[in-house]
Protein backbone atom coordinates (compact mmCIF):
# COMPACT_ATOMS: atom_id res chain seq x y z
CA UNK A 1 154.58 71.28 68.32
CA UNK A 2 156.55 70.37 71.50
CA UNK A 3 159.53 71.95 72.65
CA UNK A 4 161.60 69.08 74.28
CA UNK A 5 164.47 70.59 76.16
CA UNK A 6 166.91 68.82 77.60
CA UNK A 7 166.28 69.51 81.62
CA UNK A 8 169.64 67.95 82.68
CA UNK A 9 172.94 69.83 82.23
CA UNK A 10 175.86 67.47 81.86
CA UNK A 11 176.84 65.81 85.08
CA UNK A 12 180.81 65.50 84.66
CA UNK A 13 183.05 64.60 87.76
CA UNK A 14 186.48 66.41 86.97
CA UNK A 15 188.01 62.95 87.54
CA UNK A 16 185.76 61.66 84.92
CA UNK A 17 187.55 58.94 82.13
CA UNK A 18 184.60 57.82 80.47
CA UNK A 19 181.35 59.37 79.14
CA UNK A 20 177.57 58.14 78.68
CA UNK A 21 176.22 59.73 75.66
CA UNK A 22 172.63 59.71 74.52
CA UNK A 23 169.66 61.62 72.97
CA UNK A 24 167.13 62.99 75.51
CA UNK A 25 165.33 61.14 78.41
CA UNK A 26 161.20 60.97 77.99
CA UNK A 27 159.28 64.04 77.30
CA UNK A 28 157.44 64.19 81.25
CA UNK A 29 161.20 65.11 82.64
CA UNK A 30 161.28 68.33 81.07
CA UNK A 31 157.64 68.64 81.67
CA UNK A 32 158.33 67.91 85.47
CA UNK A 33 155.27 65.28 85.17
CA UNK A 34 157.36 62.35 87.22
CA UNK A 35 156.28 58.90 87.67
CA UNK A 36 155.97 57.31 91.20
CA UNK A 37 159.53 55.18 90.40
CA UNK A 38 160.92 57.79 88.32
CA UNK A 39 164.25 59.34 89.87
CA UNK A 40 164.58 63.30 88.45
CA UNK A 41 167.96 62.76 87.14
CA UNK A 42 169.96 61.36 83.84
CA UNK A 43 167.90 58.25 83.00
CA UNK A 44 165.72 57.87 85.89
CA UNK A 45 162.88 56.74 83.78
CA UNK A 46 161.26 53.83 85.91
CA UNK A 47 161.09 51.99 82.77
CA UNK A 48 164.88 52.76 81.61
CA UNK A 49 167.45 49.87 81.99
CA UNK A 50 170.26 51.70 82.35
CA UNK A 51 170.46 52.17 86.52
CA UNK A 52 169.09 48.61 87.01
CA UNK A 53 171.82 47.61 85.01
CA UNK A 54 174.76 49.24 86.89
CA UNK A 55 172.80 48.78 89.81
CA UNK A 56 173.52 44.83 89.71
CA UNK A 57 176.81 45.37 88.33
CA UNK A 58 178.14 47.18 91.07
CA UNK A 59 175.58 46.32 93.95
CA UNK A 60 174.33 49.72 94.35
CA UNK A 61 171.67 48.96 96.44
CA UNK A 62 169.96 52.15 94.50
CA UNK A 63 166.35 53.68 95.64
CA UNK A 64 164.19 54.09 92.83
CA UNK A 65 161.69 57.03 93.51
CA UNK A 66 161.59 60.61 93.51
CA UNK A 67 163.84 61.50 95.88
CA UNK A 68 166.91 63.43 96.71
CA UNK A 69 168.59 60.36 97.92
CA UNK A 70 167.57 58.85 94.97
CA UNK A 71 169.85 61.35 93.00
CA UNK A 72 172.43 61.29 95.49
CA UNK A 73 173.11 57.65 95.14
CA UNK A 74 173.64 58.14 91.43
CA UNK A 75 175.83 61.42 91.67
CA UNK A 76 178.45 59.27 94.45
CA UNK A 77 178.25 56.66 91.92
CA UNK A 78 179.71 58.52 89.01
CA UNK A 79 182.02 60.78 90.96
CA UNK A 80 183.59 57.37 92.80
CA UNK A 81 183.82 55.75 89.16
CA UNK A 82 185.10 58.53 87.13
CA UNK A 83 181.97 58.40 84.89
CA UNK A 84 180.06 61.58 83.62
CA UNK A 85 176.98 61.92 81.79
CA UNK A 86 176.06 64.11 78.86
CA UNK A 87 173.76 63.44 76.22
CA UNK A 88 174.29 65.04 72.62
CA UNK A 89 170.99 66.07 72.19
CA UNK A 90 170.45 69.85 73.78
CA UNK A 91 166.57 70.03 72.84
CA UNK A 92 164.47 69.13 69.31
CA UNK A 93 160.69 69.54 68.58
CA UNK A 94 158.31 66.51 68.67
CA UNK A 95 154.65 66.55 66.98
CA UNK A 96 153.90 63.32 69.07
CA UNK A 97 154.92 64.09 72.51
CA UNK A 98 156.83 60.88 73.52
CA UNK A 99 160.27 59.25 73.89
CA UNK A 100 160.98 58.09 70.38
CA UNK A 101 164.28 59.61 69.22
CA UNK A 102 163.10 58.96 65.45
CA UNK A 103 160.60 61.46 66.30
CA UNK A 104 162.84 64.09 67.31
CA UNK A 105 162.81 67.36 64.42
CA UNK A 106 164.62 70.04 63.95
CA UNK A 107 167.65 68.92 67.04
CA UNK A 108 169.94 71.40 68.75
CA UNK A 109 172.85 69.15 69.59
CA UNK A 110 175.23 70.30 72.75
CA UNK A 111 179.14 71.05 71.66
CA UNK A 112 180.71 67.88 72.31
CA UNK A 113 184.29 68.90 71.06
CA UNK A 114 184.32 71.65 73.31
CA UNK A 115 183.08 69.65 76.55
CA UNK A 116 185.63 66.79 75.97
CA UNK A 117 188.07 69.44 75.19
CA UNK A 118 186.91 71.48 78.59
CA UNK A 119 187.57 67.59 80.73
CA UNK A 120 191.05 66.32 79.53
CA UNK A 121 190.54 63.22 80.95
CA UNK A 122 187.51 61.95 78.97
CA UNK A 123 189.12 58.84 77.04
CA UNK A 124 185.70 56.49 76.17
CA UNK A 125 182.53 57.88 75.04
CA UNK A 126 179.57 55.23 75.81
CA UNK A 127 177.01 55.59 73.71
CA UNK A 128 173.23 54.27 74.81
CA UNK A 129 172.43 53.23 71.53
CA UNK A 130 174.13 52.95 68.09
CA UNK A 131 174.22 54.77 64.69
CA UNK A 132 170.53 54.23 63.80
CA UNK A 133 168.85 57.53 62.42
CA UNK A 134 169.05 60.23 65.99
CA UNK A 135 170.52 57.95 67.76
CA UNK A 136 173.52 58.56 69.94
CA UNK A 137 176.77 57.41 67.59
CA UNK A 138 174.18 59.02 64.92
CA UNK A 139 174.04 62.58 66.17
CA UNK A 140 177.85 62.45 67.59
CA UNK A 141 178.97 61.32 63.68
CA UNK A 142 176.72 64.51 62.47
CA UNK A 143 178.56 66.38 64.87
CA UNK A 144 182.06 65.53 64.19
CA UNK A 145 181.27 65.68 60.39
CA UNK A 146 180.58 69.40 60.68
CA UNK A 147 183.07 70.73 62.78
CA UNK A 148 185.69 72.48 61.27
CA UNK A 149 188.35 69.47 61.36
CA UNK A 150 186.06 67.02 60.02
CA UNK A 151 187.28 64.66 62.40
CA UNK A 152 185.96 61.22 61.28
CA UNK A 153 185.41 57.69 63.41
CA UNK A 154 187.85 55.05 63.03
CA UNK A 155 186.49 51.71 63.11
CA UNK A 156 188.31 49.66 65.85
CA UNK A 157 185.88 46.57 66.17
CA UNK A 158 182.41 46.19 64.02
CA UNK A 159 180.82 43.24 66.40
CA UNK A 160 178.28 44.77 68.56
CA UNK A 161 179.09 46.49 70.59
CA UNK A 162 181.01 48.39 67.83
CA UNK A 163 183.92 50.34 68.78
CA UNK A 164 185.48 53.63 67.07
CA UNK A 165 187.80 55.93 67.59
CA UNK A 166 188.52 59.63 66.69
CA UNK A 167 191.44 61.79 67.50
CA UNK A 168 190.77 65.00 68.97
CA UNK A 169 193.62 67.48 69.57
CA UNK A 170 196.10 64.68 69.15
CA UNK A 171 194.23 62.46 72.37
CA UNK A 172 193.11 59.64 71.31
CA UNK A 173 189.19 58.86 72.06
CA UNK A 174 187.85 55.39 71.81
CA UNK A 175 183.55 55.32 71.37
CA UNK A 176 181.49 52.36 72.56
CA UNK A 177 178.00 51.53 71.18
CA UNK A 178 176.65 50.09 73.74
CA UNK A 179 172.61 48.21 73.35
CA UNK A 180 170.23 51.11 74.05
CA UNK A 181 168.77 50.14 77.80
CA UNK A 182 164.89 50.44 76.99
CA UNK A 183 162.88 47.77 76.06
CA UNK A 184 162.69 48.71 72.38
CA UNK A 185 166.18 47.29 72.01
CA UNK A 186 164.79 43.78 73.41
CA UNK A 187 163.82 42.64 69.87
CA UNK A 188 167.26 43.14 68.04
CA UNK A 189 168.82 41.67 71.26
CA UNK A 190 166.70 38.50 70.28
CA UNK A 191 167.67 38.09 67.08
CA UNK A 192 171.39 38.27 67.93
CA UNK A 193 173.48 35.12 67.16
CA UNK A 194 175.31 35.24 71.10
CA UNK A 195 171.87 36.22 72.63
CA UNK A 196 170.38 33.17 70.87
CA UNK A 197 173.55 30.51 72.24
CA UNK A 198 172.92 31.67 75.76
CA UNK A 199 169.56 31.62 76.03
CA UNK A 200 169.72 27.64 75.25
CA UNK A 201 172.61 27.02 77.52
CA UNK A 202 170.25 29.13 80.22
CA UNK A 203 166.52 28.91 79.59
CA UNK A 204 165.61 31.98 82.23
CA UNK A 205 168.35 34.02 80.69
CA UNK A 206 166.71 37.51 79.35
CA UNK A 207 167.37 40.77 77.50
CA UNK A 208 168.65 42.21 80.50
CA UNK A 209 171.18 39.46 81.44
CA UNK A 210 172.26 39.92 78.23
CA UNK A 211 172.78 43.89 78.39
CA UNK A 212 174.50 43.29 82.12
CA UNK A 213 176.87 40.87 80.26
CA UNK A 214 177.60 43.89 77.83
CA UNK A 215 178.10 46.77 80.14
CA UNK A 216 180.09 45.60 82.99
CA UNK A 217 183.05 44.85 80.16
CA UNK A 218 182.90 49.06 79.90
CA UNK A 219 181.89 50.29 82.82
């Protein structure tokens, strides 16, 4: 069975405000078996949405290879932003090596309650993915539930994407469940009412307009 470890630690600015949470990036990251476009950082995957994404957002102008400018670009991002990164998963065992979190066993999850409590500042977790079985708002619900305060998630708004909240040493945190940025999220993005709407008013409007549309309201 394979030992997927986690072979990021967090990446937190100390003037970080908000937080991207998620599960664990493919299994050739911790195996150090890159891809050409792959950039050896939190969700470099060439085949991950998540940079191209902010990259049109913001007009990053990002390089997508394996480089250390590659990693740079994303590290000024955050710090500039006030954005950190730190998924919940810490490592989990896999009989199928590959980058399905439903095949994730027997998960070590990192202690989120004591790295928000260890950056004040966090205010918005983003989650990159919702409360599906091991996904992000999934594993971060376990993890609340079995601290000792049994802090629970507030439901703020339940339109996607569905907003909580939880209060954690009296400070207010708001979570954000944002569409996962791989392409297995495509489908439910196509069967989504708004999705749907747009896509007749624009004919050449995709999955990934769609996400863009999403993200840049939270980011």
């Amino acid at each position: 069975m394979f030992h997927h470890k986690h072979p990021y630690p967090p990446f937190i600015p100390e003037s970080a405000t908000k937080l991207i949470v998620g599960t664990l990036p493919p299994p050739r990251f911790t195996q150090g078996e890159l891809k050409e476009r792959d950039v050896n950082f939190c969700y470099g995957s060439q085949d991950g949405l998540l940079w191209p994404i902010l990259d049109r957002i913001f007009d990053l102008e990002l390089i997508y290879d394996n480089s250390e400018k590659a990693i740079a670009q994303r590290k000024d991002f955050l710090r500039k932003r006030g954005i950190g990164i730190c998924d919940v998963v810490e490592s989990s065992f896999r009989e199928k090596i590959d980058a399905s979190d439903l095949g994730m066993q027997k998960v070590e999850l990192r202690n989120m309650l004591q790295i928000l409590r260890n950056h004040p500042k966090i205010d918005t977790l983003l989650f990159t993915g919702g409360n599906s079985k091991n996904g992000p708002e999934y594993f971060l619900r376990r993890h609340l539930k079995n601290s000792e305060e049994d802090i629970k998630l507030k439901i703020v708004n339940n339109e996607p994407p569905r907003v909580h909240q939880f209060i954690l040493d009296g400070r207010l945190i708001n979570t954000v469940s944002l569409i996962a940025p791989s392409g297995a999220a495509n489908m439910a993005i196509g069967s989504m009412q708004l999705y749907k709407e747009l896509k007749v008013e624009n004919p050449n409007f995709n999955t990934v307009d769609f996400r863009v549309l999403q993200y840049k309201n939270f980011f």
